[in-house]
Protein backbone atom coordinates (compact mmCIF):
# COMPACT_ATOMS: atom_id res chain seq x y z
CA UNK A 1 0.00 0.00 0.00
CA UNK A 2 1.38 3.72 -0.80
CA UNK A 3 2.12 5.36 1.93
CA UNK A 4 0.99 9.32 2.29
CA UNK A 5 1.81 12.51 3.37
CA UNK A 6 -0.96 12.09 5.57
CA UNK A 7 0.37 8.76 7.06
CA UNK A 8 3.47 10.62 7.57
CA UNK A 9 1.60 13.10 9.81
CA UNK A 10 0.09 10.73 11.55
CA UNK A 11 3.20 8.70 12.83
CA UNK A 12 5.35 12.19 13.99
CA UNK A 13 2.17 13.45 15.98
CA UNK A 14 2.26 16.85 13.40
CA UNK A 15 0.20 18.42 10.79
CA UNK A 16 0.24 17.42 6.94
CA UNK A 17 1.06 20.89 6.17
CA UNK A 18 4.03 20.67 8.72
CA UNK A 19 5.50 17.71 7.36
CA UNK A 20 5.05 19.65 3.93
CA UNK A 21 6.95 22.48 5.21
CA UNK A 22 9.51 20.08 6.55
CA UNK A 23 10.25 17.85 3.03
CA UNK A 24 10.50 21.39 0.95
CA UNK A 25 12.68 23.28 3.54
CA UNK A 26 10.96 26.42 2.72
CA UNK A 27 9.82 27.05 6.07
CA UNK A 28 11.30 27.31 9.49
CA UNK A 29 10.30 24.47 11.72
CA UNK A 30 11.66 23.69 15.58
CA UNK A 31 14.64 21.22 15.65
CA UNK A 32 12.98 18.35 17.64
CA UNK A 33 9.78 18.18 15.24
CA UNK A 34 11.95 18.23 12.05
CA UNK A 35 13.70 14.93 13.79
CA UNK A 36 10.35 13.33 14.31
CA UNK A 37 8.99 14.03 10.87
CA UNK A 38 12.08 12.65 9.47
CA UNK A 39 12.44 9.37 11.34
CA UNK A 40 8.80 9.05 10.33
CA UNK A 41 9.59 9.07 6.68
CA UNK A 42 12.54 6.81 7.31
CA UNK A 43 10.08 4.32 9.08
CA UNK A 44 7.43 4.42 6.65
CA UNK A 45 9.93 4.55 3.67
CA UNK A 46 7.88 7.25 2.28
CA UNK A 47 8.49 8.51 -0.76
CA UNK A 48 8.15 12.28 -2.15
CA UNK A 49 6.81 13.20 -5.64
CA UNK A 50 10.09 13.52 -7.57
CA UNK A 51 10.38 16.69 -9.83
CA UNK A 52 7.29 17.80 -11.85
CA UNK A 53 8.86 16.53 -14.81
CA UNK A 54 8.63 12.73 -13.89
CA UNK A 55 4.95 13.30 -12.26
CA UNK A 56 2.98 12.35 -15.32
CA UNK A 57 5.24 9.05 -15.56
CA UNK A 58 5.91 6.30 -13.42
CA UNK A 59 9.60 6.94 -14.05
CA UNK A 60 12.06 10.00 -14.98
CA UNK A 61 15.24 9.66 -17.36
CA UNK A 62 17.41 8.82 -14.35
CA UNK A 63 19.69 5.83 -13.83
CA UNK A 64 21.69 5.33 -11.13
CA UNK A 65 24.83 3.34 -10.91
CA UNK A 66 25.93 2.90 -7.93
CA UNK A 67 29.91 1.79 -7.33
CA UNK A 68 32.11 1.42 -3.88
CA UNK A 69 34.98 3.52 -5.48
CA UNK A 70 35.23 5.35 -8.61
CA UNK A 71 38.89 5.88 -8.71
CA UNK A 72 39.00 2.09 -8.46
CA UNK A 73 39.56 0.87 -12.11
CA UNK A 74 37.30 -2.22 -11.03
CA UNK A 75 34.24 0.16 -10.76
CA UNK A 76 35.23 3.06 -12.93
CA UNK A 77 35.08 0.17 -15.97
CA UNK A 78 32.16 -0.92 -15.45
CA UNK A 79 30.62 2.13 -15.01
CA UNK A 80 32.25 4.03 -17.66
CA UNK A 81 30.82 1.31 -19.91
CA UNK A 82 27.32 1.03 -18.85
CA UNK A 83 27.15 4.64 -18.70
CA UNK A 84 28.53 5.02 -22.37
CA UNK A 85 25.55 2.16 -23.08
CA UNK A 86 22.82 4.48 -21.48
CA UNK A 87 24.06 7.54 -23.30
CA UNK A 88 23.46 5.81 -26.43
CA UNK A 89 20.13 5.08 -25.76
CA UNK A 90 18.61 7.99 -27.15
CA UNK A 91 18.43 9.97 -31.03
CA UNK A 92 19.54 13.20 -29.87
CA UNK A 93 17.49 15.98 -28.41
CA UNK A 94 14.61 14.41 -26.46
CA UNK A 95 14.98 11.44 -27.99
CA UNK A 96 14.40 9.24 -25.29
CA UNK A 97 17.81 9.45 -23.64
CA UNK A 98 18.98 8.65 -20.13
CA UNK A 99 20.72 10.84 -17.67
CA UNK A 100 22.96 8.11 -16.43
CA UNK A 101 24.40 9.32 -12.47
CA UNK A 102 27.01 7.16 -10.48
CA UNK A 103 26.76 7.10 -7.13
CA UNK A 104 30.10 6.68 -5.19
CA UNK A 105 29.44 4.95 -1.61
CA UNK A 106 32.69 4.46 -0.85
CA UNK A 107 31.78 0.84 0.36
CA UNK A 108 29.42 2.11 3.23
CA UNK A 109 26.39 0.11 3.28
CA UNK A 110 24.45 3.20 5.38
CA UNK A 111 25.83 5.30 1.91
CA UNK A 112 23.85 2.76 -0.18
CA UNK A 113 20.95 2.16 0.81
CA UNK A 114 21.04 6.32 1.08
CA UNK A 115 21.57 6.58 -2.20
CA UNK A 116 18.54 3.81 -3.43
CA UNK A 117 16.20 5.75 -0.98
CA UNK A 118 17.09 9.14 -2.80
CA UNK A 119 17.28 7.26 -6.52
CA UNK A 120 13.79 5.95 -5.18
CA UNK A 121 12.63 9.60 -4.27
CA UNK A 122 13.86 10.75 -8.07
CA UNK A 123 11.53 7.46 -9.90
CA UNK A 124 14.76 6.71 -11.17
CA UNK A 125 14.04 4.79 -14.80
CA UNK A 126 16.99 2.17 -13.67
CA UNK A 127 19.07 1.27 -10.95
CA UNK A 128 22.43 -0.64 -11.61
CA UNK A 129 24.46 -2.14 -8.24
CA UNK A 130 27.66 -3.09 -9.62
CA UNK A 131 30.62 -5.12 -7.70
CA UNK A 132 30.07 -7.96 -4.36
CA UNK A 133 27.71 -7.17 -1.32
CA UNK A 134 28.26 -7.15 2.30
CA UNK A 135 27.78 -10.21 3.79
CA UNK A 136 25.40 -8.93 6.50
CA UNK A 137 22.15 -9.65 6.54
CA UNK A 138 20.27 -7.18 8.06
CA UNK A 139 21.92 -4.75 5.32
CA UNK A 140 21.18 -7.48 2.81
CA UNK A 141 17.15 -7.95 4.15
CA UNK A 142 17.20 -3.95 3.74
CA UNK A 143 18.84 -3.78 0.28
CA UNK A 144 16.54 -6.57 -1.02
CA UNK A 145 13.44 -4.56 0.30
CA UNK A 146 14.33 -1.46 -1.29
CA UNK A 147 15.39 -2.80 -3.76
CA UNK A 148 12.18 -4.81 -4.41
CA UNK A 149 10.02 -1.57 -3.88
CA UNK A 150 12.19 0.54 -6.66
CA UNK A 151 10.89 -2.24 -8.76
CA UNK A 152 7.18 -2.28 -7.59
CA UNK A 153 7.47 1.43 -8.84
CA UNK A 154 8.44 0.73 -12.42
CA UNK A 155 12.51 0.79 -11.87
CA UNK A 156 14.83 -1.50 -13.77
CA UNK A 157 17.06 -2.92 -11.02
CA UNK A 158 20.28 -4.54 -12.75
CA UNK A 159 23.40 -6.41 -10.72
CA UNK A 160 26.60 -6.43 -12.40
CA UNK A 161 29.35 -8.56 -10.63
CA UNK A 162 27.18 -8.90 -7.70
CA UNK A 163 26.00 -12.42 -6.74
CA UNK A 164 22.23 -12.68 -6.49
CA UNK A 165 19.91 -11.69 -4.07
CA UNK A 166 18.08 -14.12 -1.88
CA UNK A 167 13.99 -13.63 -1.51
CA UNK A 168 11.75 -11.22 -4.11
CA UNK A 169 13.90 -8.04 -4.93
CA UNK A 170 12.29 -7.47 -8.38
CA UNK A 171 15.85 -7.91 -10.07
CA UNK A 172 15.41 -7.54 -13.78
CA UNK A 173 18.95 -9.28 -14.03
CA UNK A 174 22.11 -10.12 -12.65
CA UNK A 175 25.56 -10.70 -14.10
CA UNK A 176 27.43 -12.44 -11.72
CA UNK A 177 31.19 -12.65 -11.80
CA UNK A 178 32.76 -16.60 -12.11
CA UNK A 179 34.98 -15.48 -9.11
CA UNK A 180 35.54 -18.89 -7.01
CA UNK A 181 36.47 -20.61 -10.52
CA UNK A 182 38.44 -17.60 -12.28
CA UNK A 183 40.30 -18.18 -8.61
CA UNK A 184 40.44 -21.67 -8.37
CA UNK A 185 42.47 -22.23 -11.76
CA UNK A 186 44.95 -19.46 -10.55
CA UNK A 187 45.99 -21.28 -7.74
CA UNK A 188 46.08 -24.27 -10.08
CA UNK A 189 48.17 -22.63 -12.27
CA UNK A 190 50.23 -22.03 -9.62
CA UNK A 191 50.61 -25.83 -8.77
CA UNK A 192 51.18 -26.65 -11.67
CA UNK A 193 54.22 -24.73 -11.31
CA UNK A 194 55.57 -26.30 -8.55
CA UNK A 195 54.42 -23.65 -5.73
CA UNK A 196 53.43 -25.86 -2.35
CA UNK A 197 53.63 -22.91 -0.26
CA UNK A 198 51.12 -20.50 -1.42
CA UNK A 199 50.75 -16.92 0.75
CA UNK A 200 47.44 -15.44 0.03
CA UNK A 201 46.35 -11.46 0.48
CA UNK A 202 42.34 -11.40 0.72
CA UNK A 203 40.08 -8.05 0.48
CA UNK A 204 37.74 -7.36 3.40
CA UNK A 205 36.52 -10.46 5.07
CA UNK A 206 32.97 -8.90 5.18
CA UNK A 207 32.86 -8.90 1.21
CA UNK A 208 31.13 -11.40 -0.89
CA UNK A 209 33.84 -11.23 -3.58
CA UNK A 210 36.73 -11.49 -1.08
CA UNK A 211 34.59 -14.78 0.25
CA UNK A 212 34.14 -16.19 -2.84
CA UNK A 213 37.76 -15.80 -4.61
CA UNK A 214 39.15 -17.04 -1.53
CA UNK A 215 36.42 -20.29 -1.68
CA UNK A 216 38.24 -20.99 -5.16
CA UNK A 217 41.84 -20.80 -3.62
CA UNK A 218 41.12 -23.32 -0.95
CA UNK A 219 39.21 -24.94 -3.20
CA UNK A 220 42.48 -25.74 -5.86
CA UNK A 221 44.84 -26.78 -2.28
CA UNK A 222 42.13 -28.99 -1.00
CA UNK A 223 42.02 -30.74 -4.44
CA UNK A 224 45.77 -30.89 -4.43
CA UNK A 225 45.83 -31.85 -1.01
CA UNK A 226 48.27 -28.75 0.08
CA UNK A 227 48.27 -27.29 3.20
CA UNK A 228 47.00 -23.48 2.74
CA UNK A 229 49.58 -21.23 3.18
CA UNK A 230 49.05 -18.23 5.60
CA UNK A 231 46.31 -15.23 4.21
CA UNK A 232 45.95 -11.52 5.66
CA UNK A 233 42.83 -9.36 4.84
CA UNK A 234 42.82 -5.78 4.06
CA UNK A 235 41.32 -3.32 1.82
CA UNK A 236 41.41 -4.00 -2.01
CA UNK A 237 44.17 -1.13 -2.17
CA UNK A 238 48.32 -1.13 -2.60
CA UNK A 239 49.21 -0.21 0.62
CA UNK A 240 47.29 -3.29 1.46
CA UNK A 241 49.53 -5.88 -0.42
CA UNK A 242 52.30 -4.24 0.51
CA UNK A 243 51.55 -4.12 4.23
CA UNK A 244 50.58 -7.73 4.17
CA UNK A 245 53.08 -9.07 2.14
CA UNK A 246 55.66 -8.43 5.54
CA UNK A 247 52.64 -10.42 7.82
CA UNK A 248 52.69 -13.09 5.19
CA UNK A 249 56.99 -13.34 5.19
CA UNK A 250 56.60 -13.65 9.00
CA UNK A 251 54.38 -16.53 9.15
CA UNK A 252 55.77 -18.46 6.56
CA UNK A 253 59.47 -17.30 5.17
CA UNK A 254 59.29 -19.92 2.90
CA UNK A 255 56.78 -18.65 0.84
CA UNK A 256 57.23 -19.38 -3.06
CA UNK A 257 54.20 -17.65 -4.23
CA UNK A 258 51.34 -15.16 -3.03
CA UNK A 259 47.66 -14.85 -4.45
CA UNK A 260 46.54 -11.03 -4.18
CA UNK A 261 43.08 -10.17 -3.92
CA UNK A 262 42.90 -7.93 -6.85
CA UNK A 263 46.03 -6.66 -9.01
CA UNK A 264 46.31 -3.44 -6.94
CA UNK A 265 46.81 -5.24 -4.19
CA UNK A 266 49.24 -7.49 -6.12
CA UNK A 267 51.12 -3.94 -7.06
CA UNK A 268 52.03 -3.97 -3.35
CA UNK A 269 52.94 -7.46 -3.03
CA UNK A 270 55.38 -6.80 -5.95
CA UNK A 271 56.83 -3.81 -4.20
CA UNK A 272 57.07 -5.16 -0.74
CA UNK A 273 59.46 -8.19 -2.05
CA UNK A 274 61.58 -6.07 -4.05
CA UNK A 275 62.20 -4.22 -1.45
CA UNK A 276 63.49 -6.81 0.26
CA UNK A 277 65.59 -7.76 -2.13
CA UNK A 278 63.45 -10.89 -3.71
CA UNK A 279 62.94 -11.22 -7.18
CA UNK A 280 59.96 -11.58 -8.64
CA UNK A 281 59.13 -14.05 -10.19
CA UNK A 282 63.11 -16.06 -9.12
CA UNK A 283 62.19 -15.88 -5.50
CA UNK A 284 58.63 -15.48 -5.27
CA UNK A 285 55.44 -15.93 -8.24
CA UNK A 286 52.94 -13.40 -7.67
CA UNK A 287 49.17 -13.11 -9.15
CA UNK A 288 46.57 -10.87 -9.08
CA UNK A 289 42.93 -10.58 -10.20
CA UNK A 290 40.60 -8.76 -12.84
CA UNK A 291 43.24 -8.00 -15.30
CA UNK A 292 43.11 -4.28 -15.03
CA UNK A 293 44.55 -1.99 -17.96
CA UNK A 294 47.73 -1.30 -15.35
CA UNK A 295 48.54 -5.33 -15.35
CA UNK A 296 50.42 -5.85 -18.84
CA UNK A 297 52.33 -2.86 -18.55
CA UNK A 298 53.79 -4.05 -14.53
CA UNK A 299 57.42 -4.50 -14.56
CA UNK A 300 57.57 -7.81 -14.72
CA UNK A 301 53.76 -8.24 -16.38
CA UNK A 302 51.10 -9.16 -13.97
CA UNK A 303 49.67 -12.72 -14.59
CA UNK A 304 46.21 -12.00 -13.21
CA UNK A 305 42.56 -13.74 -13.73
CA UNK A 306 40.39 -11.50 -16.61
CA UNK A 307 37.00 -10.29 -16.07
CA UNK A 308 35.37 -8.78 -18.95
CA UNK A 309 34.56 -5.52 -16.72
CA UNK A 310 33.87 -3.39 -19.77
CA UNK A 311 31.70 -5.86 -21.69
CA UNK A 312 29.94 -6.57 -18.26
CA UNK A 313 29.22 -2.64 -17.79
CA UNK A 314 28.03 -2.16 -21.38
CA UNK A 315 25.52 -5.07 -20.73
CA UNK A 316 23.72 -3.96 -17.38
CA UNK A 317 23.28 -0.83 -19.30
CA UNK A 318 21.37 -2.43 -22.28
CA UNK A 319 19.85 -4.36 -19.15
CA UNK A 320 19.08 -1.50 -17.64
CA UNK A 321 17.23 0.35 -20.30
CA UNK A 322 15.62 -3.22 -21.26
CA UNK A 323 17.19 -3.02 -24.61
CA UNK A 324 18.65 -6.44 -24.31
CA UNK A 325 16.29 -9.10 -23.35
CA UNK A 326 17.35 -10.62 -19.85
CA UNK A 327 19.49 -14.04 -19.25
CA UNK A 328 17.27 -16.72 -19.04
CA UNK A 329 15.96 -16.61 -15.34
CA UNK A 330 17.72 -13.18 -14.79
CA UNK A 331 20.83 -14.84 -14.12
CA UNK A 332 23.65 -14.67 -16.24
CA UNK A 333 27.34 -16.15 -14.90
CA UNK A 334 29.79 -13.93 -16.45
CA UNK A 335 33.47 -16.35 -16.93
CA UNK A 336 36.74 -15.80 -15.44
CA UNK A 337 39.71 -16.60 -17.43
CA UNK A 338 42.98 -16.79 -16.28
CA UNK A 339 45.99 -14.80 -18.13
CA UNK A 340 49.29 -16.47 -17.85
CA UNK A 341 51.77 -13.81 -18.86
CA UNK A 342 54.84 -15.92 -17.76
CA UNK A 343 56.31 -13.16 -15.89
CA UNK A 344 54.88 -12.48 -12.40
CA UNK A 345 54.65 -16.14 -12.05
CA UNK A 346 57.09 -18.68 -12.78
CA UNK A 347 58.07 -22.39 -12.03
CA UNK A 348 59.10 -22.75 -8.33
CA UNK A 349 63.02 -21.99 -7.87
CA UNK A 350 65.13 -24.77 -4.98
């Protein structure tokens, strides 16, 4: 049922015309009550008209795309590419074309579900969620229901390189990355090699894709039957590898290889050993993950698992704007493949 003004009103104890005055800021209204109206639009999830231009419709010409970190090549692919897809949309001059907005949350899921509730507000035409979830579910139960009402409203919701979401969200379709098996034949790779002592430098342990690419890791050693080597979480940045890389050297000195997390992290790894005067890959292998454009050009090159991040981006825009038909079931699985440069990585040395 939509909820009203008046329903609004009702729950913070106040006037329609107060809570009016409250959502338009065009009147001055006493501290406390302004708190009350607002936590009764929170509760309610009410939603505002959106600007007179969208009235008439059930949607406007927004899409959101909402990313953890734009100055992350990971995101900033993707969304470079789906919003290039949505700007293609239309013929020109009101010709049906998209006013495609990313939203940076800087991994905060309060910053998220923020910015669905305001893309929700604006009867935003689409709403892409690109890279993994937190694996929390309370924020997952609130995503979903969001989510699920953006949807009941007329919104395309899209996932790209986010796994799927349990329960009714209204998900038009989701592209989820192959990351346990892009990760899995890495660390074979790496066997295959000769590497029985395997270091390993994860993302955040409350991340879906730090989870799942460290599923496929264990997965390969288990299936080798090799003891797994020591791992070290962090953020999915440099200073991360690098910092880790000393944590990993003091469990295990021995180490003759280490799986990064992503190949920013691996950047850090690479720079960490030098410093200490190993070579890479004579002394230690390194690997990374989603062959970003930074990874050939790596003194030596990066060997690194390959996710088509632009294609990916490009898609969930179609997807978005319902200009490609959806997966079958709304789910497609979008491949890993592994990039052995011959470089980074190299047969195991004593």
């Amino acid at each position: 049922m939509t909820v009203t003004l008046a329903d609004v009103a009702a729950r913070a104890r106040v006037s329609p015309a107060t809570v009016s005055r409250v959502l338009n800021g065009n009147y001055p209204v006493a501290a406390a009550t302004r708190e009350r109206v607002m936590r009764a639009v929170d509760e309610l999830d009410y939603v505002p008209n959106g600007p007179a231009s969208s009235l008439a419709a059930a949607t406007s010409d927004l899409v959101g795309i909402l990313v953890n970190d734009i100055a992350d090549p990971f995101f900033g692919i993707m969304a470079g590419a789906a919003q290039s897809a949505i700007g293609e949309s239309g013929a020109g001059r009101a010709g049906g074309e998209k006013l495609a907005v990313v939203c940076n949350t800087g991994g905060s899921p309060e910053r998220e579900l923020t910015y669905l509730t305001l893309l929700q507000r604006q009867r935003a035409a689409a709403v892409i969620l690109t890279g993994g979830s937190l694996e929390d579910e309370e924020h997952l139960a609130a995503v979903t229901a969001k989510l699920a009402r953006l949807a009941d409203a007329g919104t395309r919701v899209v996932l790209c390189g986010r796994p799927p979401l349990g329960g009714d969200a209204g998900v038009a379709a989701t592209l989820a990355f192959d990351n346990r098996a892009g990760s899995r034949r890495l660390t074979e790779h790496l066997l295959s090699l000769g590497h029985r002592r395997i270091g390993y430098v994860a993302g955040p342990a409350d991340r879906t894709t730090t989870r799942h690419r460290l599923e496929g890791h264990r997965d390969a050693l288990r299936a080798a039957d090799v003891a797994e080597g020591p791992t070290v979480h962090g953020p999915y940045d440099r200073a991360s590898g690098y910092d880790a890389t000393g944590e990993l050297l003091r469990l295990d000195p021995g180490l003759t290889a280490v799986v990064a997390a992503n190949d920013t992290v691996a950047l850090g790894v690479c720079a960490a050993l030098r410093d200490r005067g190993l070579g890479i890959p004579g002394d230690v292998s390194v690997a990374g993950f989603d062959d970003l454009p930074f990874s050939v050009d790596a003194v030596p090159a990066l060997t690194t698992v390959r996710l088509p991040l632009h294609e990916a981006g490009a898609r969930a825009g179609r997807l978005a704007l319902g200009t490609e038909e959806a997966p079958p079931g709304g789910l497609a699985t979008v491949p890993a493949e592994v990039v052995v440069r011959g470089s980074t990585a190299g047969p195991r040395v004593g």
